[in-house]
Protein backbone atom coordinates (compact mmCIF):
# COMPACT_ATOMS: atom_id res chain seq x y z
CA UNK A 1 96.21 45.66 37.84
CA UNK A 2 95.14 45.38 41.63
CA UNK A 3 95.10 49.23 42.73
CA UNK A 4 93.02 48.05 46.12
CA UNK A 5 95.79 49.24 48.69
CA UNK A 6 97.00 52.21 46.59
CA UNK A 7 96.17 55.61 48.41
CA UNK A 8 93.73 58.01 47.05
CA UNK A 9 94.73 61.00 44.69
CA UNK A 10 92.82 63.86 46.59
CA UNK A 11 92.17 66.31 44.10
CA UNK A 12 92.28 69.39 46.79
CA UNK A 13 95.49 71.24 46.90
CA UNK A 14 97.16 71.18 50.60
CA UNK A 15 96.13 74.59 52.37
CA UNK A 16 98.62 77.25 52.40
CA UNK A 17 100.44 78.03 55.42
CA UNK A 18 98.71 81.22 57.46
CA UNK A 19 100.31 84.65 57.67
CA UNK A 20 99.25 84.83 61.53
CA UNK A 21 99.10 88.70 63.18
CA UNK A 22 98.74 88.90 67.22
CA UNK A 23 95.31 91.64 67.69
CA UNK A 24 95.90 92.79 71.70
CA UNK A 25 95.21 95.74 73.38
CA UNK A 26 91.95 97.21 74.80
CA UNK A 27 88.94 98.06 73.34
CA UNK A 28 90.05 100.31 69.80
CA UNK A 29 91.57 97.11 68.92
CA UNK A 30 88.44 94.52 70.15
CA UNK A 31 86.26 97.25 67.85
CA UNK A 32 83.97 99.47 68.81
CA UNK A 33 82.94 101.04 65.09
CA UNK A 34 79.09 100.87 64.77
CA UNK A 35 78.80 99.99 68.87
CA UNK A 36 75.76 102.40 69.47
CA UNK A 37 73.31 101.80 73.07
CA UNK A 38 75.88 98.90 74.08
CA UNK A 39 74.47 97.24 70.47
CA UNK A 40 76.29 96.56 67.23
CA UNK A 41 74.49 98.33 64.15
CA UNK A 42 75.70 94.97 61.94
CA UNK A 43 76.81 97.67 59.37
CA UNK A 44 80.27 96.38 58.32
CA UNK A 45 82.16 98.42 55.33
CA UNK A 46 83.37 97.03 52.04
CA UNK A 47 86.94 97.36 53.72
CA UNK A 48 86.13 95.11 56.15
CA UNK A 49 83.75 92.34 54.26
CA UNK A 50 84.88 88.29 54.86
CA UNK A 51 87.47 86.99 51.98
CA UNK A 52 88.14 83.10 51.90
CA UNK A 53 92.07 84.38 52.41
CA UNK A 54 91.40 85.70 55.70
CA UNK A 55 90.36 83.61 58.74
CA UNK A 56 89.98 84.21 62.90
CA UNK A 57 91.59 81.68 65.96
CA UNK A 58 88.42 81.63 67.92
CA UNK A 59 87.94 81.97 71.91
CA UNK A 60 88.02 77.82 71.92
CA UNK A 61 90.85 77.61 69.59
CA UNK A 62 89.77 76.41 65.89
CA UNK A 63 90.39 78.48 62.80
CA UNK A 64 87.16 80.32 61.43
CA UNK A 65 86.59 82.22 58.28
CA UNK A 66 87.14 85.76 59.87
CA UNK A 67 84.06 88.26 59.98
CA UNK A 68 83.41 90.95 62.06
CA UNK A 69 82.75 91.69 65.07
CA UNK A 70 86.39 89.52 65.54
CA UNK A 71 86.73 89.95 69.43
CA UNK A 72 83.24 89.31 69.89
CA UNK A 73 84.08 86.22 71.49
CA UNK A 74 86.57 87.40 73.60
CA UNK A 75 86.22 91.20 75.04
CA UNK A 76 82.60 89.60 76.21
CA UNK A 77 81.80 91.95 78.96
CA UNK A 78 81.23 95.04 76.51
CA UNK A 79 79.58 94.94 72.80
CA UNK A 80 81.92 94.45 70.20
CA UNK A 81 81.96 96.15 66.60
CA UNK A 82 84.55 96.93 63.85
CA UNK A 83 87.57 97.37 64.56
CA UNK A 84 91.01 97.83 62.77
CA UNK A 85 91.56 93.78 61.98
CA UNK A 86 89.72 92.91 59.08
CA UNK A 87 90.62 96.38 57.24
CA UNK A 88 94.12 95.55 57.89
CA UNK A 89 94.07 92.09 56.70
CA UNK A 90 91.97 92.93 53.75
CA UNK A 91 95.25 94.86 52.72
CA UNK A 92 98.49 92.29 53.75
CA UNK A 93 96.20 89.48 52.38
CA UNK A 94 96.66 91.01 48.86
CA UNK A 95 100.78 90.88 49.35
CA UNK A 96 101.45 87.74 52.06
CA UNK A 97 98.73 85.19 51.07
CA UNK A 98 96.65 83.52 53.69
CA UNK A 99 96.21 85.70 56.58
CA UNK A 100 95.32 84.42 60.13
CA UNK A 101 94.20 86.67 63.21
CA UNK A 102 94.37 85.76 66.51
CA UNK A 103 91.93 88.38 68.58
CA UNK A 104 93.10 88.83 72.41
CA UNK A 105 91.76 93.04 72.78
CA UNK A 106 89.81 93.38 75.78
CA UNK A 107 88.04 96.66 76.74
CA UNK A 108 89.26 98.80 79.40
CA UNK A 109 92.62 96.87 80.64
CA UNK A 110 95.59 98.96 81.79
CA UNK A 111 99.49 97.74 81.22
CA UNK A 112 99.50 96.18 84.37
CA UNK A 113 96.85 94.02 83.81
CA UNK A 114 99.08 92.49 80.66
CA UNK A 115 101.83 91.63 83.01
CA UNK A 116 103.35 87.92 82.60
CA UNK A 117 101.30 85.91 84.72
CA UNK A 118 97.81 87.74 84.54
CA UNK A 119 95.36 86.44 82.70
CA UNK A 120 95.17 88.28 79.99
CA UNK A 121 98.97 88.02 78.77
CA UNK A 122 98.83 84.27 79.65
CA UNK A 123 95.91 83.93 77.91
CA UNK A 124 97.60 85.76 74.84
CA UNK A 125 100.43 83.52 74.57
CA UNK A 126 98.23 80.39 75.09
CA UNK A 127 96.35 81.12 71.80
CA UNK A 128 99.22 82.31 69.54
CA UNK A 129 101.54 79.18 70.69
CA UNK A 130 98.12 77.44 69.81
CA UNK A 131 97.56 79.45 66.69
CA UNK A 132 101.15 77.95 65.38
CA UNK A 133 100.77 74.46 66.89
CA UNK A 134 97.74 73.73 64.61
CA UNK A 135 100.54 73.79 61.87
CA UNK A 136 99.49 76.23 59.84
CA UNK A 137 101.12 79.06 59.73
CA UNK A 138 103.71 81.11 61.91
CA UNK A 139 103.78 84.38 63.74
CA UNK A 140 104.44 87.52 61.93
CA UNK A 141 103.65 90.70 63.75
CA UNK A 142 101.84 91.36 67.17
CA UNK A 143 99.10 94.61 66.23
CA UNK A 144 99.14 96.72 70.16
CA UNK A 145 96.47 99.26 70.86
CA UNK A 146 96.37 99.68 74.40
CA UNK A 147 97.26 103.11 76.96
CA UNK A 148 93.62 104.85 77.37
CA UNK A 149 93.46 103.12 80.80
CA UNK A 150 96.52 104.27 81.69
CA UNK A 151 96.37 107.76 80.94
CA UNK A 152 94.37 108.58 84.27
CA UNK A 153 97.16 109.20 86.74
CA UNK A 154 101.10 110.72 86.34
CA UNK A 155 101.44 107.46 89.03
CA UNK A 156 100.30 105.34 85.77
CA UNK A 157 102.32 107.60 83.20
CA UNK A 158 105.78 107.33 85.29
CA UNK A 159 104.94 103.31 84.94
CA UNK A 160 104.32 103.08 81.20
CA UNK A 161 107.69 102.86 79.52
CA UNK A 162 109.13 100.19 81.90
CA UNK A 163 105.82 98.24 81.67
CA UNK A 164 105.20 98.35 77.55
CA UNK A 165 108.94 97.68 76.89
CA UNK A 166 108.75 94.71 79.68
CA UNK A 167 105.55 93.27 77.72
CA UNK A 168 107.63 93.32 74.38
CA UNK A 169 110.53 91.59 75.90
CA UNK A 170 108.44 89.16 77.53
CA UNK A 171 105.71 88.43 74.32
CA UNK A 172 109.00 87.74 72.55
CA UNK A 173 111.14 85.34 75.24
CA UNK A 174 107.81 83.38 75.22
CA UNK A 175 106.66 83.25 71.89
CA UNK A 176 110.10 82.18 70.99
CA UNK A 177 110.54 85.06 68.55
CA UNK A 178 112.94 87.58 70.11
CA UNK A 179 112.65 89.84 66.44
CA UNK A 180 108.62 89.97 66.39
CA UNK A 181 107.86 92.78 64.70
CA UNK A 182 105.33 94.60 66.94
CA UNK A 183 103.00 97.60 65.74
CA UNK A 184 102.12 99.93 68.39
CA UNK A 185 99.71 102.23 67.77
CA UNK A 186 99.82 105.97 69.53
CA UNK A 187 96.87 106.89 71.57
CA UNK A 188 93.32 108.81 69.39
CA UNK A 189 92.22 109.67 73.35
CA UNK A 190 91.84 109.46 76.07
CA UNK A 191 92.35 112.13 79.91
CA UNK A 192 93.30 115.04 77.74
CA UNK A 193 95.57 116.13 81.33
CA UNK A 194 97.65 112.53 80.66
CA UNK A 195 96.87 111.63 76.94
CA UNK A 196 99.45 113.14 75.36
CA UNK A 197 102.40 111.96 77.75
CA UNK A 198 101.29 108.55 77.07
CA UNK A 199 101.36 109.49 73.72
CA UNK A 200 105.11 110.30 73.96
CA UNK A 201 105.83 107.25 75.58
CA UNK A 202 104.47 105.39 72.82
CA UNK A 203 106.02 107.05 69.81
CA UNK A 204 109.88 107.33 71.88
CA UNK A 205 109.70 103.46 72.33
CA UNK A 206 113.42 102.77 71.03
CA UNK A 207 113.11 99.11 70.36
CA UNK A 208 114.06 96.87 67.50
CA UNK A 209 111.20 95.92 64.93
CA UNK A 210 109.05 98.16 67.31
CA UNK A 211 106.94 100.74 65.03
CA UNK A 212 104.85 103.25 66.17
CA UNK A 213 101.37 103.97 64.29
CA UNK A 214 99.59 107.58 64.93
CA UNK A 215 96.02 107.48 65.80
CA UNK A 216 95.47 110.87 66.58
CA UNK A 217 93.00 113.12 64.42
CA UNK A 218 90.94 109.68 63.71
CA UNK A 219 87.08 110.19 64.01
CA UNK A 220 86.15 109.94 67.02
CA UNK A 221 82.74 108.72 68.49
CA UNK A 222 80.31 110.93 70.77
CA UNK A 223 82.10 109.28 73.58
CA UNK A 224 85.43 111.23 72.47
CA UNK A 225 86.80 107.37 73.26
CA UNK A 226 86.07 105.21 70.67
CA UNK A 227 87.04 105.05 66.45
CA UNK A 228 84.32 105.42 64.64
CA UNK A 229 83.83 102.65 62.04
CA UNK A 230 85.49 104.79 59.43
CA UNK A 231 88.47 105.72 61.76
CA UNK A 232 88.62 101.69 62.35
CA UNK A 233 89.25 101.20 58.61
CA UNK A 234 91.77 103.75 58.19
CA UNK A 235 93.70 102.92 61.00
CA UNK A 236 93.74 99.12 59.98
CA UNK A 237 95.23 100.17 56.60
CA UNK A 238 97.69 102.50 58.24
CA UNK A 239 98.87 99.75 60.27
CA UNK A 240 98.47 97.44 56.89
CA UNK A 241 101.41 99.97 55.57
CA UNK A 242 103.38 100.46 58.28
CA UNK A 243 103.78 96.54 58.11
CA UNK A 244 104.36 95.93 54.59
CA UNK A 245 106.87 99.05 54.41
CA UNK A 246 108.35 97.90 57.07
CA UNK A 247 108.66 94.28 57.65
CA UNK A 248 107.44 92.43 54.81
CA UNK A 249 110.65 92.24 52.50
CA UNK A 250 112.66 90.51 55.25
């Protein structure tokens, strides 16, 4: 029998369709856990160590097997070290399969700055829209640490609400996904005179499929700014819960 124009049996199974989570925020989300002297100490946690199930959407937009430091090719102005990502996927990977992260944290940026049309948001949407386009996998949650910038002034503080609910509404329109499930997480520090109203802000958001994630009493560096690398992994698996108990089943 003349098999010449058959087509080949591969013998690799077709790769299973990402879980992909949205990282944003400023710089307790890029990772700062280890950052000492503007260096990384390379010391990454068993919580945190690379799993074939996990991989990272780099800065020029190709899937990677994920390791840390995950924004390191994106918050480029400061060092970048653990952060909450890999903790957190090292825990939804073991429940939802194939787990894609799409970094977009960047140190020091205040609410404003993530405004439709700045770079940053623009920037965000570009690589999740690319993230799905590759066609493998869809959206599932957006992870938001963001607010120490913005806890400087009351001027900033009476902006806040208006400006974090507008960047939800807006993520969503232009993602195509107006239920996205987005994780906020509630301020570790920050201008003790404005921390804490930002911190009410966060936690009285009143928006569908918008949970709120405590950070305070986390370790703290020497800079009282920064997680600490152990802080990073705990707050990765709290926001590992607060998705699975929250959103996973639907």
């Amino acid at each position: 029998m003349d098999t010449s124009d058959q087509t080949p049996i591969s013998n690799n199974p077709p790769s299973p369709e990402k879980q992909i989570f949205i990282l944003s925020g400023q710089s307790n989300m890029a990772g700062r856990g280890g950052v000492i002297n503007k260096h990384w100490n390379g010391v990454v946690p068993p919580q945190c160590s690379p799993n074939p199930s996990i991989h990272r959407f780099t800065a020029d937009l190709k899937w990677v097997p994920a390791s840390e430091p995950l924004h390191a090719d994106i918050d480029t102005k400061k060092a970048c070290g653990v952060g909450p990502g890999m903790s957190f996927a090292n825990v939804v990977k073991d429940v939802v399969g194939e787990v894609g992260l799409v970094p977009c944290a960047v140190g020091g940026t205040a609410i404003k700055e993530w405004a439709r049309g700045s770079y940053l948001y623009e920037n965000m949407i570009k690589r999740s829209k690319a993230a799905v386009e590759s066609g493998v996998g869809r959206i599932r949650a957006m992870l938001w640490y963001q607010g120490e910038s913005d806890a400087l002034s009351q001027h900033c503080v009476d902006a806040y609400k208006e400006k974090m609910e507008k960047l939800i509404d807006n993520v969503r329109q232009d993602l195509g996904l107006p239920q996205l499930p987005i994780i906020q997480v509630a301020l570790a520090s920050g201008d003790e005179k404005y921390m804490e109203k930002i911190r009410e802000i966060q936690k009285a958001i009143d928006v569908e499929n918008v949970v709120c994630v405590d950070a305070k009493g986390l370790e703290l560096k020497e800079d009282h700014l920064h997680l600490t690398t152990e802080a990073c992994v705990e707050l990765g698996q709290m926001l590992a819960n607060a998705y699975l108990t929250h959103f996973e089943s639907r």
